[in-house]
Protein backbone atom coordinates (compact mmCIF):
# COMPACT_ATOMS: atom_id res chain seq x y z
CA UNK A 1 2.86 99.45 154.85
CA UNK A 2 4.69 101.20 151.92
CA UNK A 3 2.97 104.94 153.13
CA UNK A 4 4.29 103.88 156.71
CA UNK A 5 7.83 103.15 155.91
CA UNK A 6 8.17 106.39 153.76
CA UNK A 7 6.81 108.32 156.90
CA UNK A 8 9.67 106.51 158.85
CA UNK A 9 12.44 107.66 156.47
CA UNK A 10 11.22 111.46 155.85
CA UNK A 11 11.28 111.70 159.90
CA UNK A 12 14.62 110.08 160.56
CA UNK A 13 15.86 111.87 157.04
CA UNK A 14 14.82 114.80 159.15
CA UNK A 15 16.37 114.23 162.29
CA UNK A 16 19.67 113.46 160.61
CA UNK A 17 19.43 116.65 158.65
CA UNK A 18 19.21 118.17 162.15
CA UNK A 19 22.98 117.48 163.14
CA UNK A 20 22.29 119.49 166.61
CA UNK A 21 19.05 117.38 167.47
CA UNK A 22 20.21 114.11 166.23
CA UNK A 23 23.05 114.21 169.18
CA UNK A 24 20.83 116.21 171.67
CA UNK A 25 18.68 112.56 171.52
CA UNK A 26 21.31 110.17 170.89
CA UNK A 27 24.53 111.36 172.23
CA UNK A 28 24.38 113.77 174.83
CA UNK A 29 22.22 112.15 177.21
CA UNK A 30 24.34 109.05 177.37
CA UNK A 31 27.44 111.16 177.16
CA UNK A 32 26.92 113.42 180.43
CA UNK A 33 25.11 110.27 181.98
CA UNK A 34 28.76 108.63 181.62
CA UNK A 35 30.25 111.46 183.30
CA UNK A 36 28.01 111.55 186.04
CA UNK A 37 28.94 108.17 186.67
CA UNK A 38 32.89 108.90 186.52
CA UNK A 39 32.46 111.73 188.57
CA UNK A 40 30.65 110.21 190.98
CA UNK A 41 33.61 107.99 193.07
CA UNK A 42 35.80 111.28 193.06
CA UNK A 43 32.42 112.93 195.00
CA UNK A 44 32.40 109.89 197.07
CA UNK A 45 35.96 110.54 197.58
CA UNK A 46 35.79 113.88 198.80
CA UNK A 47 33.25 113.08 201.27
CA UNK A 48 35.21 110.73 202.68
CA UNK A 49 38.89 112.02 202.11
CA UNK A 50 37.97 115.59 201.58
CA UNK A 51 40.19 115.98 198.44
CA UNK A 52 39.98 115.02 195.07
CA UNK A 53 42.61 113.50 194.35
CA UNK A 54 44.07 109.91 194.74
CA UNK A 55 43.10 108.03 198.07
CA UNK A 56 45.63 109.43 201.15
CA UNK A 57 47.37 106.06 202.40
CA UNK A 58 50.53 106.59 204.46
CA UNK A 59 53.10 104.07 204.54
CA UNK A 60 54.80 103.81 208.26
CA UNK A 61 58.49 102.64 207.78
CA UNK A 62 57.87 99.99 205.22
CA UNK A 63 60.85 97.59 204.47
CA UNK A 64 62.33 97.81 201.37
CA UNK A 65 60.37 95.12 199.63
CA UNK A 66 57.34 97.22 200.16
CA UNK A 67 58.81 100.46 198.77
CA UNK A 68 60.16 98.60 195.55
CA UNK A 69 56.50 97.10 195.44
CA UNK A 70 54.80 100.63 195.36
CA UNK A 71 57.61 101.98 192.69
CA UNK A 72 56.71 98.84 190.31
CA UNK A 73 52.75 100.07 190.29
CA UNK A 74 53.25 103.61 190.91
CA UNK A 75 50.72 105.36 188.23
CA UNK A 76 48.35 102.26 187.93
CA UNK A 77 46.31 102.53 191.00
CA UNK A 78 44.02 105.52 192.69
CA UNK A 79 46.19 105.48 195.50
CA UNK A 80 48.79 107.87 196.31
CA UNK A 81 50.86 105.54 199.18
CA UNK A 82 53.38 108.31 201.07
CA UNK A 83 56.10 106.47 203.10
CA UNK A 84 57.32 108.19 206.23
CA UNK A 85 59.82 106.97 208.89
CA UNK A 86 58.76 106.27 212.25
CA UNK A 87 60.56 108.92 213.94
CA UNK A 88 58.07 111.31 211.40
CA UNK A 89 55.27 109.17 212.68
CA UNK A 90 55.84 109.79 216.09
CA UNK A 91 56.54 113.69 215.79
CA UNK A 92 54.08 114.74 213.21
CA UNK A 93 51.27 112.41 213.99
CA UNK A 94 50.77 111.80 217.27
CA UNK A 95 47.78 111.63 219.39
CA UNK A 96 44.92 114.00 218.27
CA UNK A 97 47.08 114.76 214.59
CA UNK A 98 46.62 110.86 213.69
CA UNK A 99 42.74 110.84 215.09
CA UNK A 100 42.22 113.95 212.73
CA UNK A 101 44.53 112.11 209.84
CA UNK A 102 41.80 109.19 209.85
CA UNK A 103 38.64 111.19 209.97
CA UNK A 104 40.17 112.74 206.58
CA UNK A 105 39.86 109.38 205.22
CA UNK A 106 43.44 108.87 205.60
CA UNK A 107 44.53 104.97 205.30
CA UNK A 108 47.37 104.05 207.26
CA UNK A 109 49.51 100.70 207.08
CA UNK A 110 51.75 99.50 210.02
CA UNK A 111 54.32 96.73 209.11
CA UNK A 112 55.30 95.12 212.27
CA UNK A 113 58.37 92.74 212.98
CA UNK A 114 58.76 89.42 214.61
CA UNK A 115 61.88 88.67 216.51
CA UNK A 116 63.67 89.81 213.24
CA UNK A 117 62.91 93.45 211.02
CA UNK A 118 60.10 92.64 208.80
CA UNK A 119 62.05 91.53 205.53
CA UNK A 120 64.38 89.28 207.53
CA UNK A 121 61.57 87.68 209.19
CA UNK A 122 59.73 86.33 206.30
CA UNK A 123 63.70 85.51 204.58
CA UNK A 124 63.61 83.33 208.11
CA UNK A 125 60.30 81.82 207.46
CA UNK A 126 60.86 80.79 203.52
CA UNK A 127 64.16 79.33 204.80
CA UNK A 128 62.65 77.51 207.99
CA UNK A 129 60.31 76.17 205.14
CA UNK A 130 63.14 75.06 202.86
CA UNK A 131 64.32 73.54 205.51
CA UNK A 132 61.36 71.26 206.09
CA UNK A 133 60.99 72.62 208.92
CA UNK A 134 57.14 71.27 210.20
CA UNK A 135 56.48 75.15 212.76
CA UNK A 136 57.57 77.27 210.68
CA UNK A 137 55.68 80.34 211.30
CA UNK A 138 56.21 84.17 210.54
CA UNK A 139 55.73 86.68 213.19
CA UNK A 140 55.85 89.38 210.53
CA UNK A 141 52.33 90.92 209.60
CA UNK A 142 50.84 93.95 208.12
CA UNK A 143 48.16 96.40 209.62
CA UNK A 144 46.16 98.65 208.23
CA UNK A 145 44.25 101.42 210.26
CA UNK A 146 41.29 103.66 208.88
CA UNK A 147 38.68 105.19 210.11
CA UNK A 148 36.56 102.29 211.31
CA UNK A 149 33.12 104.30 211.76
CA UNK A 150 32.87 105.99 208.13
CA UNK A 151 31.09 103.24 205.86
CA UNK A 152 32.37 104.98 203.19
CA UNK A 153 36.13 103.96 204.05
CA UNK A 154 35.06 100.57 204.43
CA UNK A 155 34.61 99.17 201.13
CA UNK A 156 37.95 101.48 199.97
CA UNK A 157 39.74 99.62 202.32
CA UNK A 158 38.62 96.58 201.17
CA UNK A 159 39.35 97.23 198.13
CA UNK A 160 42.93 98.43 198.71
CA UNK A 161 43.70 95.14 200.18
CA UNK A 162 42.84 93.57 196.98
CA UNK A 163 44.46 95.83 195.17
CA UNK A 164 47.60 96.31 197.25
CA UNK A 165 47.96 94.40 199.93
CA UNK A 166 47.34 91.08 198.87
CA UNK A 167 49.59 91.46 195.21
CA UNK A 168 52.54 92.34 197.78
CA UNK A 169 52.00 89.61 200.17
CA UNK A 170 51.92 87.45 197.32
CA UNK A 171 54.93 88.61 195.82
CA UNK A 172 57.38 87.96 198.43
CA UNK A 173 57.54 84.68 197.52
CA UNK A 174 59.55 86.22 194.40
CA UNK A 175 61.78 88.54 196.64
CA UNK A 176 62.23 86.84 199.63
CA UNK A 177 62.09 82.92 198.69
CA UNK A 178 65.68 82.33 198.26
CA UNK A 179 66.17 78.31 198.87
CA UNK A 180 62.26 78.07 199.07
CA UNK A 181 61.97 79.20 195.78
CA UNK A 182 64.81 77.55 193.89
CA UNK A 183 64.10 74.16 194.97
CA UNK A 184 60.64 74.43 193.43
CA UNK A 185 58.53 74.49 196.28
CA UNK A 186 55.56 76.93 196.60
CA UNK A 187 53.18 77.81 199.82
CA UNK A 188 51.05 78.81 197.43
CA UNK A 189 48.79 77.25 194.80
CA UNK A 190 48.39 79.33 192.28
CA UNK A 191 46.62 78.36 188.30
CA UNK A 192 48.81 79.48 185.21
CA UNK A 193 47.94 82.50 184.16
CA UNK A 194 44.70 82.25 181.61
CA UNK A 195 43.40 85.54 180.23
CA UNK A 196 40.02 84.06 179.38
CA UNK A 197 39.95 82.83 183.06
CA UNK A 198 40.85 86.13 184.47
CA UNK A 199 38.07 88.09 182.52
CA UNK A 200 35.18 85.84 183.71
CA UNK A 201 36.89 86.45 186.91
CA UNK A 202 36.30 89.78 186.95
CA UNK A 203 33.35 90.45 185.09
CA UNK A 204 31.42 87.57 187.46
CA UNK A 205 32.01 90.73 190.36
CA UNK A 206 31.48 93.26 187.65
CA UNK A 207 28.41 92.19 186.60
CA UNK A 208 26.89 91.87 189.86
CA UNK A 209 27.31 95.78 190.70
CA UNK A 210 26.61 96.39 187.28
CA UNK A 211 23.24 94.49 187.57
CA UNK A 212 22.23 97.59 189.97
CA UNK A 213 23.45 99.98 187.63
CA UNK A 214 22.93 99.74 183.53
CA UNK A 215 19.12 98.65 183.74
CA UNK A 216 17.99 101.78 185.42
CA UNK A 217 19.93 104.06 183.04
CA UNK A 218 19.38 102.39 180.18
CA UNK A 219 15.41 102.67 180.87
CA UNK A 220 15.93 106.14 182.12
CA UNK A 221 17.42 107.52 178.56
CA UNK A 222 15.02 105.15 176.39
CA UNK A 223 12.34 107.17 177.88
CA UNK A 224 14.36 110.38 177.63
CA UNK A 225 14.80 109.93 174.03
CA UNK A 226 10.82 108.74 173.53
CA UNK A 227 10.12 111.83 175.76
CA UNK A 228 12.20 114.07 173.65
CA UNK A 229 10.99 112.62 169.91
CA UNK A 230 7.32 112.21 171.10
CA UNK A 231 7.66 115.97 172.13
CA UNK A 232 8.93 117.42 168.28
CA UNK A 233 7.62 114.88 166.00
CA UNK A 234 3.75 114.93 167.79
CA UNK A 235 3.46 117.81 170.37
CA UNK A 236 5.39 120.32 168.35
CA UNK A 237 3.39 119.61 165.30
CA UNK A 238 -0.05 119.15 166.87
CA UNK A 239 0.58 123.04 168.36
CA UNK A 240 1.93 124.46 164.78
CA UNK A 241 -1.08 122.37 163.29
CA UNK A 242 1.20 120.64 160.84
CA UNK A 243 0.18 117.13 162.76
CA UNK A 244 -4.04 117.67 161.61
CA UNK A 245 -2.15 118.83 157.76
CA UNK A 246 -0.39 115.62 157.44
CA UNK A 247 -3.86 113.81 158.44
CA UNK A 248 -5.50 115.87 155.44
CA UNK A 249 -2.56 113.74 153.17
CA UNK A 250 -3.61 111.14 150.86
CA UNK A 251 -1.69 109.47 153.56
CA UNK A 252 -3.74 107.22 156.11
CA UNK A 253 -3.76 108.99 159.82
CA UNK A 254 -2.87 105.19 160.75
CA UNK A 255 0.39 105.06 158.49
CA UNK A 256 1.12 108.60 159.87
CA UNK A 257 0.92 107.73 163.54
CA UNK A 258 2.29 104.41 162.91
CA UNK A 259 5.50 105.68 160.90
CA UNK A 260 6.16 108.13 163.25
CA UNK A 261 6.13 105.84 166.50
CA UNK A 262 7.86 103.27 164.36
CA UNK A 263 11.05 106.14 163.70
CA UNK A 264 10.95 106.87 167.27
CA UNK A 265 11.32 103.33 168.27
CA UNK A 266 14.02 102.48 165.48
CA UNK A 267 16.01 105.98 167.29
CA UNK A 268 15.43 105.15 170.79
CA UNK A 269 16.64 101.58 170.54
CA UNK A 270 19.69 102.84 168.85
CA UNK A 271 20.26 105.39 171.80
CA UNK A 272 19.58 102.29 174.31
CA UNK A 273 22.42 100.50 172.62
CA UNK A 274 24.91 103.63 172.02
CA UNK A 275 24.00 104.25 176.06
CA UNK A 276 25.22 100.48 176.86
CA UNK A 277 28.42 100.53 174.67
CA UNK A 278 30.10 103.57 176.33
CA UNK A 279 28.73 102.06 179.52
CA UNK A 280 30.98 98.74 178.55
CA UNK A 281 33.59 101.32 177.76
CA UNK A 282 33.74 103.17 180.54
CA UNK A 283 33.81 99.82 182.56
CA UNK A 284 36.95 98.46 180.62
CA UNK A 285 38.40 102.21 181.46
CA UNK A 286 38.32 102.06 184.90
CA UNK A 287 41.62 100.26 185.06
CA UNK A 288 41.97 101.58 188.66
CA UNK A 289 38.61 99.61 189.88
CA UNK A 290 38.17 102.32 192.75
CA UNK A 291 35.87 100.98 195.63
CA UNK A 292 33.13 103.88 195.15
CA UNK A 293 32.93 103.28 191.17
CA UNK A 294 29.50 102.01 190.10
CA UNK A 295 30.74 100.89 186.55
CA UNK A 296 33.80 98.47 188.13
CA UNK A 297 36.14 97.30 185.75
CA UNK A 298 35.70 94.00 183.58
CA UNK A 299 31.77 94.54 182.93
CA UNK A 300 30.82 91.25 179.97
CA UNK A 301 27.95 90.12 178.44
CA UNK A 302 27.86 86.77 176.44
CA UNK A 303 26.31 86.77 173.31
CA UNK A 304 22.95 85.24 174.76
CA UNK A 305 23.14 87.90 177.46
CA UNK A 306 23.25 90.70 174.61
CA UNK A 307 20.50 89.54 172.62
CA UNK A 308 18.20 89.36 175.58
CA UNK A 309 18.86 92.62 176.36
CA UNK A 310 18.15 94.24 172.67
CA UNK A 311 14.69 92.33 172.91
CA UNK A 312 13.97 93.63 176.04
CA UNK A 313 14.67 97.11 175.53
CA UNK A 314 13.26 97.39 171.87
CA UNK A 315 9.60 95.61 173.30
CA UNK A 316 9.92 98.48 176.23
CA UNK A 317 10.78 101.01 173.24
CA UNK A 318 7.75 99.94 171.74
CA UNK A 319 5.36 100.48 174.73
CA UNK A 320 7.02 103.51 176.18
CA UNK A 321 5.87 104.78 172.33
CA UNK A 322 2.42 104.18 172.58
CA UNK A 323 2.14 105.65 175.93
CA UNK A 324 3.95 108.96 175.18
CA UNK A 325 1.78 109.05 171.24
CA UNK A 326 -1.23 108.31 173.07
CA UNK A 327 -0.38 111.05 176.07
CA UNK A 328 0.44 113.65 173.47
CA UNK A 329 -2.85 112.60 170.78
CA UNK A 330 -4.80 112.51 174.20
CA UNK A 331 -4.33 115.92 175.39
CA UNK A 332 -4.67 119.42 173.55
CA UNK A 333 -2.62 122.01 175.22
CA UNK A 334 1.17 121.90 174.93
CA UNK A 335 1.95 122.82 178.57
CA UNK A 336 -0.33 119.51 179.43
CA UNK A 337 1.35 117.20 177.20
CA UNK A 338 4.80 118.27 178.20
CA UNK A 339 4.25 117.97 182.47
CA UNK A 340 2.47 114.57 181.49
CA UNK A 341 5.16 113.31 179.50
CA UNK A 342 7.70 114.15 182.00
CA UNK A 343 6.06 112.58 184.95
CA UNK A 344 7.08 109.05 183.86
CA UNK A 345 10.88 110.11 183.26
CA UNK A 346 10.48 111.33 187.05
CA UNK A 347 9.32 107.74 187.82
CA UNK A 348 12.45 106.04 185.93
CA UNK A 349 14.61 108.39 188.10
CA UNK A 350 13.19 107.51 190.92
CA UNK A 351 13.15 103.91 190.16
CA UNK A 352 17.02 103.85 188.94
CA UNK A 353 17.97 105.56 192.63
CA UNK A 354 15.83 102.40 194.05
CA UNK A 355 17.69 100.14 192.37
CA UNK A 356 20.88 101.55 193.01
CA UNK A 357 21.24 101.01 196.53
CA UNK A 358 19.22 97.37 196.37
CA UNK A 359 21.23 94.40 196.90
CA UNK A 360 18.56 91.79 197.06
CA UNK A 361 16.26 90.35 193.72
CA UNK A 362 13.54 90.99 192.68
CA UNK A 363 10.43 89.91 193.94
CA UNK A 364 7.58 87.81 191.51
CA UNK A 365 5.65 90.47 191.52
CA UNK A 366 7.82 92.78 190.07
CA UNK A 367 7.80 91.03 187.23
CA UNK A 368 4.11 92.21 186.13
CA UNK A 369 4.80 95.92 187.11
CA UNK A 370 4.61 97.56 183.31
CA UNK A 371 8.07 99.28 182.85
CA UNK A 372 9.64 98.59 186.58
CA UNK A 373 9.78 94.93 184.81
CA UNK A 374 11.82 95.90 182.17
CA UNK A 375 15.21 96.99 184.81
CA UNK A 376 14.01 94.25 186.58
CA UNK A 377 14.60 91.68 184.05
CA UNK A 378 17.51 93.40 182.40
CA UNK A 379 19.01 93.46 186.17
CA UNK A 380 18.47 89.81 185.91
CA UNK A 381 19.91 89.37 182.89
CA UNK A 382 23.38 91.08 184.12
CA UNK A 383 23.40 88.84 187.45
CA UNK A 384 22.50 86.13 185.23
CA UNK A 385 19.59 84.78 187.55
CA UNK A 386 17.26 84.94 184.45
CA UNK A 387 14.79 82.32 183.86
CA UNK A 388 12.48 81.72 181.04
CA UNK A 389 8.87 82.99 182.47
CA UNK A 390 10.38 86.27 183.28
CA UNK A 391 11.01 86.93 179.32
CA UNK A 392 7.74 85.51 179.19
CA UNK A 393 5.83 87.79 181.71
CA UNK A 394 8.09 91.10 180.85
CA UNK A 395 7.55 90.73 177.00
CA UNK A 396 4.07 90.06 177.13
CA UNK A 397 3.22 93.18 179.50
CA UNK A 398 5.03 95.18 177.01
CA UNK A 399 3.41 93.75 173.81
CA UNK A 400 -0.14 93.37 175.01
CA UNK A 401 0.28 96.75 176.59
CA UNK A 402 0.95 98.72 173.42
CA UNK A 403 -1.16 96.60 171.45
CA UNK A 404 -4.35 98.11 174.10
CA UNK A 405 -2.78 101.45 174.03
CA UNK A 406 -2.83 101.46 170.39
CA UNK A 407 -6.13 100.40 169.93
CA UNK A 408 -7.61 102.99 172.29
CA UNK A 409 -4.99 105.58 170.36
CA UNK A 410 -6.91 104.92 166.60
CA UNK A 411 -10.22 104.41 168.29
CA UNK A 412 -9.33 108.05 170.30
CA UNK A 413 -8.27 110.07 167.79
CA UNK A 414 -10.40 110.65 164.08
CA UNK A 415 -7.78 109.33 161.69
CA UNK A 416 -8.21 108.47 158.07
């Protein structure tokens, strides 16, 4: 135990020493995988809008409630909302100009006016209300025109009526009540504001997209990082012969192998966890919650949630380990090793894509699937759907499955 630990602290001693290796395996691959995943709505974007830039939305003669609305939030949103007057409308965009407008990805938004222009219609309706008036309706209503066949622009619609839309409508109340509002009565019922209540709001949505997200990254750069350490501190040496040297040691080939997979699970681990925290970040970032982002804003664990994951990822650590030691102690020429150990990180790629664009659970037998487990349970985990015999199924496939690989490893290989 006391040879294996000092084995452990000469190779991560090393790797720190190594300023330029230590962030090529724990930094950069989580760093350019976070700006992938930024980069990837404004690529959505331009397929769909064809710039990128904020989303195009055109504002066609908006009353002035609107155009104080979009002056409030100017700067906070994705959307860059143009006003134009209708006479513009009718010149500039008319007929094939407004078909070609849409097909950009252009959102449009139409306000149109009861027997009264819009603002004085819904004035009319508060006061009809005030009133106590029991038919009081509003003619007054808001339309907004896209590009129905792109399923791109659907969800960015969507999510601009969230975003914009629905805040406005709601805050008419405010400009437009008059008597309504001052004699204390509300169409609306809305809870006090609760910050608690309006982070579990969001992170119950951000959590679900999430769920198809973090698990296949964070498996994808584990194994990147076991790929990458099982590469210098057993390939590299086995082809200098500096691995069969340490085996001549007074050292036990056991402690050796064991010390070495044990620094490369202590360094992958931390990776998995530096790769999840700037994934949190870049979730709490995205102030702008853009349709198209696959981090959305609001992403939260609970503390139970956390833990789970650690202990899934370290017992995944542990047999990704013993598969890339026993690949690289297996096989004798470097070009062998290498293509072998880069076959499963072609799998996790795979497998992350797959889980990208899948909405539904898992199915049982997922669960016994060594490695495909692990995002399936940590998917799990994020949707909170997890139940007991999955931790039971996932951890035991990983534990009894390095446990075999290792015995087959020492009874393999000649070690001391």
């Amino acid at each position: 135990m006391i040879s294996t630990w000092k084995i452990v602290k000469w190779e991560i001693g090393r790797l720190v020493a190594n300023w330029k290796r230590a962030a090529a395996v724990l930094l950069l691959p989580a760093a350019f995988m976070m700006i992938a995943l930024n980069i990837f709505p404004l690529l959505i974007n331009y397929m769909a809008t064809g710039n990128f830039g904020r989303n195009p939305v055109i504002a066609v003669a908006p009353p002035s409630t609107f155009e104080d609305y979009i002056k409030e939030i100017e700067g906070t949103t994705v959307y860059n909302i143009k006003v134009i007057s209708q006479s513009e409308y009718e010149s500039d965009y008319s007929g094939e100009d407004f078909r070609k407008s849409l097909r950009k990805g252009t959102i449009w938004i139409f306000f149109e006016d009861g027997e009264l222009p819009f603002d004085e219609e819904i004035e009319r309706y508060y006061n009809n209300l005030a009133d106590g008036y029991p038919g009081a309706v509003s003619h007054a209503s808001i339309r907004v025109t896209y590009d129905e066949s792109s399923t791109l622009m659907v969800p960015k619609v969507e999510s601009f009526t969230d975003l914009i839309i629905d805040p406005y409508k709601d805050s008419l109340l405010d400009r437009l009540g008059g008597r309504y509002t001052s004699e204390g009565k509300d169409p609306f019922v809305v809870d006090s504001f609760n910050v608690v209540t309006k982070i579990m709001d969001n992170r119950a949505t951000a959590n679900k997209n999430a769920a198809r997200v973090v698990p296949g990254i964070v498996m994808l750069l584990s194994y990147y990082c076991v790929y990458s350490l099982a590469c210098d501190l057993f390939a590299m040496e086995k082809s200098r012969g500096f691995f069969d040297k340490l085996l001549l040691t007074p050292v036990s080939g056991r402690s050796v192998v064991a010390g070495k997979i044990a620094a490369m699970m202590l360094v992958s681990s931390l990776s998995a966890v530096i790769t999840m925290v700037l994934m949190f970040l870049t979730s709490w970032f995205n102030w702008s919650n853009d349709a198209m982002s696959l981090l959305p804003f609001g992403m939260l664990l609970l503390p139970g949630q956390v833990a789970g994951i650690l202990i899934v990822v370290i017992a995944s650590v542990y047999l990704m380990s013993a598969a890339a030691a026993y690949i690289t102690l297996s096989l004798q020429r470097l070009q062998d090793i290498i293509v072998n150990l880069q076959l499963p990180l072609v799998l996790f790629l795979i497998d992350f894509f797959l889980n990208l664009f899948r909405f539904n659970r898992p199915f049982t037998c997922e669960y016994f699937m060594p490695f495909h487990n692990n995002i399936c349970l940590i998917r799990d985990i994020y949707a909170s759907n997890t139940q007991w015999w999955m931790f039971l199924i996932v951890l035991a496939s990983d534990i009894l499955g390095g446990m075999l690989i290792f015995k087959k490893l020492y009874r393999k290989v000649d070690l001391k």
